[in-house]
C-alpha atoms as a PDB file:
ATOM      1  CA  UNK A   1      10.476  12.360  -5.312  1.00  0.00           C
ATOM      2  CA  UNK A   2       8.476  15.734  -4.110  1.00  0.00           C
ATOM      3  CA  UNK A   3       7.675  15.922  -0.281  1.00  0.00           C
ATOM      4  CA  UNK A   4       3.747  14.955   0.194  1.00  0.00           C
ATOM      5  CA  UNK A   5       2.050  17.680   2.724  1.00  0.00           C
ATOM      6  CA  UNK A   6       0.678  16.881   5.786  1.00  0.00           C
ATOM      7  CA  UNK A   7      -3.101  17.085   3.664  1.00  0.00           C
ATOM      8  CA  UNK A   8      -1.896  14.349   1.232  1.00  0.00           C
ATOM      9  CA  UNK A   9      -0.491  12.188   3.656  1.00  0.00           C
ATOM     10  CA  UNK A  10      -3.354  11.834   5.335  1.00  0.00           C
ATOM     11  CA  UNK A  11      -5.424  11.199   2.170  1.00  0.00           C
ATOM     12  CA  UNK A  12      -2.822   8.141   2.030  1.00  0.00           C
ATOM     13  CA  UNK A  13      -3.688   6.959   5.515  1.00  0.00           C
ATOM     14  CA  UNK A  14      -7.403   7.030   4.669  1.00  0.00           C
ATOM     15  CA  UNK A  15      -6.810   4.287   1.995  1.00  0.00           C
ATOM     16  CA  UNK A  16      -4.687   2.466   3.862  1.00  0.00           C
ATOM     17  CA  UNK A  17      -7.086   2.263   6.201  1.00  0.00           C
ATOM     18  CA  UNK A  18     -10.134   1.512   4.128  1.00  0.00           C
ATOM     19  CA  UNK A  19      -8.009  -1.044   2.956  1.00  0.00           C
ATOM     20  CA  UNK A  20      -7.446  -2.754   6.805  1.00  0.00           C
ATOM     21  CA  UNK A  21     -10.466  -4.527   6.566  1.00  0.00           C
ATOM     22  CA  UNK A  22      -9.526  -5.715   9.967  1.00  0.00           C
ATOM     23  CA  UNK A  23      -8.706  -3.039  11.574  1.00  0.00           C
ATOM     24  CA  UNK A  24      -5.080  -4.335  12.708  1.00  0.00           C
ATOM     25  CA  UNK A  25      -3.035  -1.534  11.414  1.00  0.00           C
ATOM     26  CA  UNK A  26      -1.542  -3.328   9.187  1.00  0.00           C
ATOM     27  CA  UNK A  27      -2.561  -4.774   5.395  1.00  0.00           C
ATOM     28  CA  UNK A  28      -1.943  -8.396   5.071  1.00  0.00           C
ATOM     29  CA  UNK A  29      -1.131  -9.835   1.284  1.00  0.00           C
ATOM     30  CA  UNK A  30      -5.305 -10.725   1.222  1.00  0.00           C
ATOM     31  CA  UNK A  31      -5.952  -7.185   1.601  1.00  0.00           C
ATOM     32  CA  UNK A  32      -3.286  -5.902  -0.504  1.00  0.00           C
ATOM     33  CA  UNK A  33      -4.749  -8.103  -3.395  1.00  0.00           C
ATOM     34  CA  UNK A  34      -7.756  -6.317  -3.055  1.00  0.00           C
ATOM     35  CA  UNK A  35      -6.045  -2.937  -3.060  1.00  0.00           C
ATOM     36  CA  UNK A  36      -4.349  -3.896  -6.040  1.00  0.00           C
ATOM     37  CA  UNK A  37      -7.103  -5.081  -7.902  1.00  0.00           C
ATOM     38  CA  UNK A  38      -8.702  -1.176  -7.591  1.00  0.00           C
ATOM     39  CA  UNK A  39      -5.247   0.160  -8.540  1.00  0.00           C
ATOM     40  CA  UNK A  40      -4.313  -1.711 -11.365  1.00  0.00           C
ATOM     41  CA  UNK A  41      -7.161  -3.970 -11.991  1.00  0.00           C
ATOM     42  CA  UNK A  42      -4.911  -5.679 -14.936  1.00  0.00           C
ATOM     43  CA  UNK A  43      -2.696  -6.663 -12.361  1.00  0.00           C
ATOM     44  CA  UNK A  44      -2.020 -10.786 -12.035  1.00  0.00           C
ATOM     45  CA  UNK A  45      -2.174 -12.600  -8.295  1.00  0.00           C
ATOM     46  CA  UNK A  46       1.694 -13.061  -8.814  1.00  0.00           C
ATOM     47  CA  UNK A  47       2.330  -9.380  -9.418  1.00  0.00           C
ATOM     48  CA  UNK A  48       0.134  -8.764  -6.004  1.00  0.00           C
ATOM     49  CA  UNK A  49       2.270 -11.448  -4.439  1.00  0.00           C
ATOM     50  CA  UNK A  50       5.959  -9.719  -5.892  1.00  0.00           C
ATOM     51  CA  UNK A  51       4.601  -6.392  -4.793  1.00  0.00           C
ATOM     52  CA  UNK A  52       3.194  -7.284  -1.548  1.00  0.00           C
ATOM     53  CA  UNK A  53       7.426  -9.151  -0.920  1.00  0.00           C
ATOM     54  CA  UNK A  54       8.847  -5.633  -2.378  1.00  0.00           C
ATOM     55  CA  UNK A  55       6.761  -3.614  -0.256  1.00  0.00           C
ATOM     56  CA  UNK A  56       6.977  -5.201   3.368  1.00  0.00           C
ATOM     57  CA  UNK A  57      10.603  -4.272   3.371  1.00  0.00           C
ATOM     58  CA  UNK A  58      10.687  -6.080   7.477  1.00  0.00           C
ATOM     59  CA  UNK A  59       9.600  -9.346   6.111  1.00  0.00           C
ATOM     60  CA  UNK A  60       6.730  -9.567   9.004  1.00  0.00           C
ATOM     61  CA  UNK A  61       4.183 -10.525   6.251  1.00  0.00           C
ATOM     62  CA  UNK A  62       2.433  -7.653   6.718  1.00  0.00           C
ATOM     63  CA  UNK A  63       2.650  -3.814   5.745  1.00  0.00           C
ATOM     64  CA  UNK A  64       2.489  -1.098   8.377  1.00  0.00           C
ATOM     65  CA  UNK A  65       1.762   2.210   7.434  1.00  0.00           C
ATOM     66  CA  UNK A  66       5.509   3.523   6.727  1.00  0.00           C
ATOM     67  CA  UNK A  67       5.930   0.633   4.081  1.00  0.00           C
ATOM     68  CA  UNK A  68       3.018   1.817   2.450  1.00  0.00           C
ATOM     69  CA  UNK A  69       3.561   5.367   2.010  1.00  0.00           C
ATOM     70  CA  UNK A  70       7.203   4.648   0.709  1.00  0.00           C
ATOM     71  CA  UNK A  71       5.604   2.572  -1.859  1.00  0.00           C
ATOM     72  CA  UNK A  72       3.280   5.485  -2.619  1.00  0.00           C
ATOM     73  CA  UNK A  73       5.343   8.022  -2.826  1.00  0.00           C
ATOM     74  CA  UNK A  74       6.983   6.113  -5.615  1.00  0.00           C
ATOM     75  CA  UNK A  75       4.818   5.054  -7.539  1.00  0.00           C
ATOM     76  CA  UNK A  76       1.267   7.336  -7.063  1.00  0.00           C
ATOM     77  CA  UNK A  77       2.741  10.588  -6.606  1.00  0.00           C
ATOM     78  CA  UNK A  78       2.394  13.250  -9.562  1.00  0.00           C
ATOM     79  CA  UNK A  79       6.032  14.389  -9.819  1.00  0.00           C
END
C-alpha cells in the first residue's frame, strides 16, 4: 500500500465529511449506503451492509474517520 500525503488525506476527509450528513463525525450504515451508491452504484444493500460490518472494525455501528481511511487506502488508492 503507498503512503497517502498529507494533500490526499485531506481530500479523503472532505468526503468523509460530505458524507456526515449529520455532522457527528462519524458515518452511520444510512450514510455509508449513500456513499456506496456514488462509489459503486452496482453495489446491492447487502454488500453496503457487509462493507459497512468489515469497515467499523470497533463494532460501535458507526465509522470514525481512521476506519475510513484504512478502508481507502485499500481499496481507492492508485498503487
Amino acid at each position: 500500500m503507498s503512503k497517502m500525503s498529507p494533500e490526499e488525506i485531506a481530500e479523503v476527509k472532505d468526503h468523509f465529511d460530505f458524507f456526515d450528513n449529520d455532522g457527528s463525525g462519524q458515518i452511520d450504515l444510512d450514510e455509508f449506503c449513500q456513499l456506496l451508491k456514488v462509489l459503486a452504484p452496482e453495489a446491492s444493500h447487502d454488500n453496503a451492509i457487509r462493507g459497512f460490518a468489515t469497515i467499523d472494525v470497533d463494532h460501535n455501528e458507526q465509522i470514525d474517520f481512521d476506519e475510513f481511511l484504512d478502508w481507502w487506502k485499500m481499496n481507492w488508492t492508485v498503487f
